[in-house]
N, C-alpha and C. Protein backbone atom coordinates (compact mmCIF):
# COMPACT_ATOMS: atom_id res chain seq x y z
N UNK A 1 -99.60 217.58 81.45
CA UNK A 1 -99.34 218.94 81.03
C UNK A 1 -97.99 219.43 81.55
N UNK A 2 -97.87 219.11 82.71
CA UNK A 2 -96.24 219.31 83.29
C UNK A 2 -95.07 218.88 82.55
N UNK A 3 -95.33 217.44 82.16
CA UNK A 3 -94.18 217.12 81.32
C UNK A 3 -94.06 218.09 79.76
N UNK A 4 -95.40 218.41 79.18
CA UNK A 4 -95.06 219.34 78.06
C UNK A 4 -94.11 220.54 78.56
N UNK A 5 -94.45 220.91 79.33
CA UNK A 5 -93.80 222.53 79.87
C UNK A 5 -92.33 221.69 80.57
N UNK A 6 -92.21 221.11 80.91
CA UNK A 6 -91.28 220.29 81.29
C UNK A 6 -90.63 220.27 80.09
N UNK A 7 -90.42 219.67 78.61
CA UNK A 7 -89.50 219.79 77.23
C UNK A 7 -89.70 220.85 76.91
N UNK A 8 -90.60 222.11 77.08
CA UNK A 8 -90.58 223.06 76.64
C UNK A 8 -89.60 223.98 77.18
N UNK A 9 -89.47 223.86 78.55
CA UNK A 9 -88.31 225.00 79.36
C UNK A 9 -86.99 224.16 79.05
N UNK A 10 -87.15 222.49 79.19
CA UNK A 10 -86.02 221.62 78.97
C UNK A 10 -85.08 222.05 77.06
N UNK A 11 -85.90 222.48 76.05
CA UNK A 11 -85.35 222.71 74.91
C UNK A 11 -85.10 223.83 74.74
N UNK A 12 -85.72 225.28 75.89
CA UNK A 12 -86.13 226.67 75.49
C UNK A 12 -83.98 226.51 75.95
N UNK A 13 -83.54 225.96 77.21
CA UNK A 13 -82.36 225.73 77.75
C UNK A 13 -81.33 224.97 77.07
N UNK A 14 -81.70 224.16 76.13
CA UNK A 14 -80.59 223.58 75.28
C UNK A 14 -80.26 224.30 73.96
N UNK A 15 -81.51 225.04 73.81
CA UNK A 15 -80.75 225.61 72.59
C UNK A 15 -80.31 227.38 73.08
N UNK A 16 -80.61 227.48 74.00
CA UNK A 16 -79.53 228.80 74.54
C UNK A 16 -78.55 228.11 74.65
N UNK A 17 -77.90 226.98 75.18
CA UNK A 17 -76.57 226.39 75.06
C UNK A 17 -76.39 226.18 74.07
N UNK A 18 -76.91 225.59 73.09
CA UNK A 18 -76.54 225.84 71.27
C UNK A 18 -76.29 226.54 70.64
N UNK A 19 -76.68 227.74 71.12
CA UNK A 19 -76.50 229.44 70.87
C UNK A 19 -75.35 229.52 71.55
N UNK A 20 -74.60 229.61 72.53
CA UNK A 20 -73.20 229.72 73.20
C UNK A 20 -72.29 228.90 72.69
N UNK A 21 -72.21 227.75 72.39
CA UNK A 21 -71.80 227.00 71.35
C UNK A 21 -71.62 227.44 69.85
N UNK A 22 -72.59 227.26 69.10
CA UNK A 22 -72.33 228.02 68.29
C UNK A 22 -72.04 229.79 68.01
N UNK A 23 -72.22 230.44 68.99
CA UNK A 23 -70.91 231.62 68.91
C UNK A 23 -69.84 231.53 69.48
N UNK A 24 -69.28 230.15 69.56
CA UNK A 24 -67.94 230.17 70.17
C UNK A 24 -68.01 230.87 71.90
N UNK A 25 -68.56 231.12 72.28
CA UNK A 25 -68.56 231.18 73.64
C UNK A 25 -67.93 230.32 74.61
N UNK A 26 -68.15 228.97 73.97
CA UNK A 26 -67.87 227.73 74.98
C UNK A 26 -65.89 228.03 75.20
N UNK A 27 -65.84 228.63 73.81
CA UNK A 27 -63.93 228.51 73.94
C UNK A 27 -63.27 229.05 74.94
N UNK A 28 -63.92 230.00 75.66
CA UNK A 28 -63.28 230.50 77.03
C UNK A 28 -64.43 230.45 78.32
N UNK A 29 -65.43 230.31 77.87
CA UNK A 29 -66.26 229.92 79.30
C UNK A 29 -66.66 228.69 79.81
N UNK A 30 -67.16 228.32 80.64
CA UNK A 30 -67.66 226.75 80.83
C UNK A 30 -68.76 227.67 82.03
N UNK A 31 -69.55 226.78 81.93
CA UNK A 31 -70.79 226.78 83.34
C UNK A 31 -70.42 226.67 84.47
N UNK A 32 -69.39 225.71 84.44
CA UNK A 32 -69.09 225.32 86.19
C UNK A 32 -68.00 225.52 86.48
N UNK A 33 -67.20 225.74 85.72
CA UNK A 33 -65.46 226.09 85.80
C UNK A 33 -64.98 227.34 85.56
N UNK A 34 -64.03 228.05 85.60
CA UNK A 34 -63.29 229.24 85.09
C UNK A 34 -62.61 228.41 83.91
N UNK A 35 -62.32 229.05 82.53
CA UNK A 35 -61.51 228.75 81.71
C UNK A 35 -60.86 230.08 81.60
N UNK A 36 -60.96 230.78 80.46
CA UNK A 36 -59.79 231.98 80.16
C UNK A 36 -61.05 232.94 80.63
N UNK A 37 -62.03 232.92 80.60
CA UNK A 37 -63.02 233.88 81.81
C UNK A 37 -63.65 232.44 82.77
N UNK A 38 -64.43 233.58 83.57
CA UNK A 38 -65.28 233.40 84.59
C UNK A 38 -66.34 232.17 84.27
N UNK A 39 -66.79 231.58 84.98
CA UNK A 39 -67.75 230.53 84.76
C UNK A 39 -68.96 230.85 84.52
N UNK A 40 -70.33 230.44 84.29
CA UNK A 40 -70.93 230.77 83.65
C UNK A 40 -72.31 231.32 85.01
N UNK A 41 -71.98 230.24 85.83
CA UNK A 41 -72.40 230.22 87.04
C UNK A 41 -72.18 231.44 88.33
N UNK A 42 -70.53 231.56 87.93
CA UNK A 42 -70.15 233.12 89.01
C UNK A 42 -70.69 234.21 88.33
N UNK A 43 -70.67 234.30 87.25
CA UNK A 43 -71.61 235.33 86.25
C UNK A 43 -72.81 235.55 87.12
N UNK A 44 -73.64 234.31 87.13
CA UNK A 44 -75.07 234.66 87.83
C UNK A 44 -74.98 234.48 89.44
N UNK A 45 -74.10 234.26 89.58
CA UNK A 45 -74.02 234.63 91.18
C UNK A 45 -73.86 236.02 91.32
N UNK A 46 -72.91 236.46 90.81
CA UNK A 46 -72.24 237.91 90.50
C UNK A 46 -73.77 239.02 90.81
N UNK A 47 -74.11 238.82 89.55
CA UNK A 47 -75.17 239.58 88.85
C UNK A 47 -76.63 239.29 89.85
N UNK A 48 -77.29 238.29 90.45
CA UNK A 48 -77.86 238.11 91.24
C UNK A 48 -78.48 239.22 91.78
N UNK A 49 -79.71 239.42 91.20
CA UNK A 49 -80.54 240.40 92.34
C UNK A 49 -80.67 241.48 91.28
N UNK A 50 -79.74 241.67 90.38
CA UNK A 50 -79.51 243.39 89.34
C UNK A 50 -80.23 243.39 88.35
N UNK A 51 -81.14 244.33 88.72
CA UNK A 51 -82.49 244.29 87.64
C UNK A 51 -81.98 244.53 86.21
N UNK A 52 -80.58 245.48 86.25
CA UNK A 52 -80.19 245.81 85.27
C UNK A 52 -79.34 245.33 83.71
N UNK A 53 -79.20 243.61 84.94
CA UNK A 53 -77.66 242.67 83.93
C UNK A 53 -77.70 242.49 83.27
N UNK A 54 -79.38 242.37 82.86
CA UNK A 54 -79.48 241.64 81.42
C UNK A 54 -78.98 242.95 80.10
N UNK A 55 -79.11 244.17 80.51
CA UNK A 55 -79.07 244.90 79.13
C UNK A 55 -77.86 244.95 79.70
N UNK A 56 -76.87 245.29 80.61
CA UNK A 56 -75.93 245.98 80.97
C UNK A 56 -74.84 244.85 80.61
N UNK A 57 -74.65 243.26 80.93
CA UNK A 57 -73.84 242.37 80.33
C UNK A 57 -74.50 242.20 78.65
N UNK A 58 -75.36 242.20 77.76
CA UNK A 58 -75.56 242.14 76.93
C UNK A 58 -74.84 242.77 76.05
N UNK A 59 -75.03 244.38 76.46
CA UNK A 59 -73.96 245.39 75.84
C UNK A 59 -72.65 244.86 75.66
N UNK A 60 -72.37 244.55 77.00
CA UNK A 60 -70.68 244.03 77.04
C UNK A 60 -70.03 242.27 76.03
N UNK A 61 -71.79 241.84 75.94
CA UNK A 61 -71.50 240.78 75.06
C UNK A 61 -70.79 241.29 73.87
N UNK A 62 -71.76 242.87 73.66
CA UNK A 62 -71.24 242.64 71.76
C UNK A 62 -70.38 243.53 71.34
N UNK A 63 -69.90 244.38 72.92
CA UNK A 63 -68.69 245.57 72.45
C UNK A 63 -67.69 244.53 72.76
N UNK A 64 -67.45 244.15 73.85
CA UNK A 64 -66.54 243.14 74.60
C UNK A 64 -66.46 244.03 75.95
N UNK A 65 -65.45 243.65 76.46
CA UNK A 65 -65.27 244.37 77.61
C UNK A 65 -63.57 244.09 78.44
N UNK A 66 -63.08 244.38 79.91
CA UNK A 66 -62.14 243.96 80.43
C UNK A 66 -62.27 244.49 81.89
N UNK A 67 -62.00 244.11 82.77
CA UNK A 67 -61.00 244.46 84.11
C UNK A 67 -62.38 244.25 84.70
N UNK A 68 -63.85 243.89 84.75
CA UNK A 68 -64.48 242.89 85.17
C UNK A 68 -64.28 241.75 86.30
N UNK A 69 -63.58 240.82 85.34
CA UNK A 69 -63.28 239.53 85.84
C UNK A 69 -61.63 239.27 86.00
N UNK A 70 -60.72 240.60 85.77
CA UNK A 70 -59.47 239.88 85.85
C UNK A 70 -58.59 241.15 84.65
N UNK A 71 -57.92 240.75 84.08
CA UNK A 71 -56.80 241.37 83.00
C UNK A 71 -57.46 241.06 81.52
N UNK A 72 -57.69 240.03 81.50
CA UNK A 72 -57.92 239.29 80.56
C UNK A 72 -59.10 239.85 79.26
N UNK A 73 -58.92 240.53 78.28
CA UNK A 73 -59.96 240.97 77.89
C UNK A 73 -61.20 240.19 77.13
N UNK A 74 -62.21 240.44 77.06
CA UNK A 74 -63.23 239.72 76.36
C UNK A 74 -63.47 240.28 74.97
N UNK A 75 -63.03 239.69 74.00
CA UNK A 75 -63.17 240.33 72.89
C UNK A 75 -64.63 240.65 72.73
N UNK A 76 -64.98 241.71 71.42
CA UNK A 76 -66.14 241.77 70.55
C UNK A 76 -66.87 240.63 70.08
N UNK A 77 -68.67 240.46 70.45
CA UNK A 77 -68.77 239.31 69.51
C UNK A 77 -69.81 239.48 68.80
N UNK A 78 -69.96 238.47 67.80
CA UNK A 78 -70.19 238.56 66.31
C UNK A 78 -71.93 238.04 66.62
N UNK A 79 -72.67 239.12 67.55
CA UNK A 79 -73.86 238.60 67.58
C UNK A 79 -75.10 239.35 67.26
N UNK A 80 -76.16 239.34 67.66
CA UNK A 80 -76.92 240.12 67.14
C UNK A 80 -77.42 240.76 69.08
N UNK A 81 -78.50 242.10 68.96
CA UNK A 81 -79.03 242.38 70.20
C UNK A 81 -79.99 241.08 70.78
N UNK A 82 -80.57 240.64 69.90
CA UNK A 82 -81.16 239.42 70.48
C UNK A 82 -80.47 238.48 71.43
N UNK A 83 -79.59 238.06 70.48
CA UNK A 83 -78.84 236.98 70.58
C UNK A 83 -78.28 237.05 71.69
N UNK A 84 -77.67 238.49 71.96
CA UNK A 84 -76.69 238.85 73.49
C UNK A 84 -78.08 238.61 74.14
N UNK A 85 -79.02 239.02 74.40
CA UNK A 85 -79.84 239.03 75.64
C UNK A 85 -80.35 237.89 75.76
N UNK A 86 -80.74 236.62 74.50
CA UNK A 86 -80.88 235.17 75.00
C UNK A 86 -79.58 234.99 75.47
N UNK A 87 -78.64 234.89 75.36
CA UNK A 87 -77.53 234.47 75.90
C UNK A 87 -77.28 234.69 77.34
N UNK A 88 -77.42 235.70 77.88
CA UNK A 88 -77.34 236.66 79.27
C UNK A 88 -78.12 236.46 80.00
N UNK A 89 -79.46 235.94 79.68
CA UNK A 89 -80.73 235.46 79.87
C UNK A 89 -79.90 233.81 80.77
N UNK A 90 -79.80 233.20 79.42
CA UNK A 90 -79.32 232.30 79.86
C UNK A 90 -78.02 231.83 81.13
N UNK A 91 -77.55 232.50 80.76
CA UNK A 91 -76.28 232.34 80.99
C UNK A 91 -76.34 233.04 83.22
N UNK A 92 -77.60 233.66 83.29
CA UNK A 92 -77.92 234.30 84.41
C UNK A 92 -78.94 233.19 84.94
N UNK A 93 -79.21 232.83 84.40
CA UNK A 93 -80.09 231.66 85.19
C UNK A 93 -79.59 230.23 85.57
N UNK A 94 -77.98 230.21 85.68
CA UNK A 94 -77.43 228.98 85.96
C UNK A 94 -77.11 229.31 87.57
N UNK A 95 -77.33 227.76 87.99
CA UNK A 95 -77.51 228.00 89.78
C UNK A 95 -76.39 227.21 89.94
């Protein structure tokens, strides 16, 4: 039974990365690195503990945002409310 729930959390996690992928996300973020933003990882270090990140970076998924992480602005993206909060979801649960 472990191993079912085992591909089940293992696929619920690849296709939130399929979802970042396919919205172009990957083009300036990476998980473990800084690219033209923050890594995906200092995100959830960042955010750590804030009951609030998930709606509060979600928002900022789909207005965009800036002066956050740097100069650099984060454009608008082309997603749905869902979509930002699997994403944020995700994207907060990398250790």
């Amino acid at each position: 039974m472990m191993l079912a729930i085992g591909f089940g959390v293992s696929g619920k996690v690849m296709a939130d990365e399929a979802l970042a992928k396919a919205k172009n996300c990957m083009a300036c973020h990476a998980i473990d690195k800084k690219l033209v933003g923050p890594s995906y990882k200092d995100v959830a270090a960042k955010y750590k503990g804030d009951a609030g990140a998930v709606d509060k970076l979600a928002a900022k998924v789909k207005a965009g945002g800036k002066g956050a992480w740097g100069e650099v602005p984060m454009p608008p993206n082309n997603v749905t409310p869902d979509e930002a909060k699997k994403l944020v979801t995700w994207i907060l649960a990398q250790k």
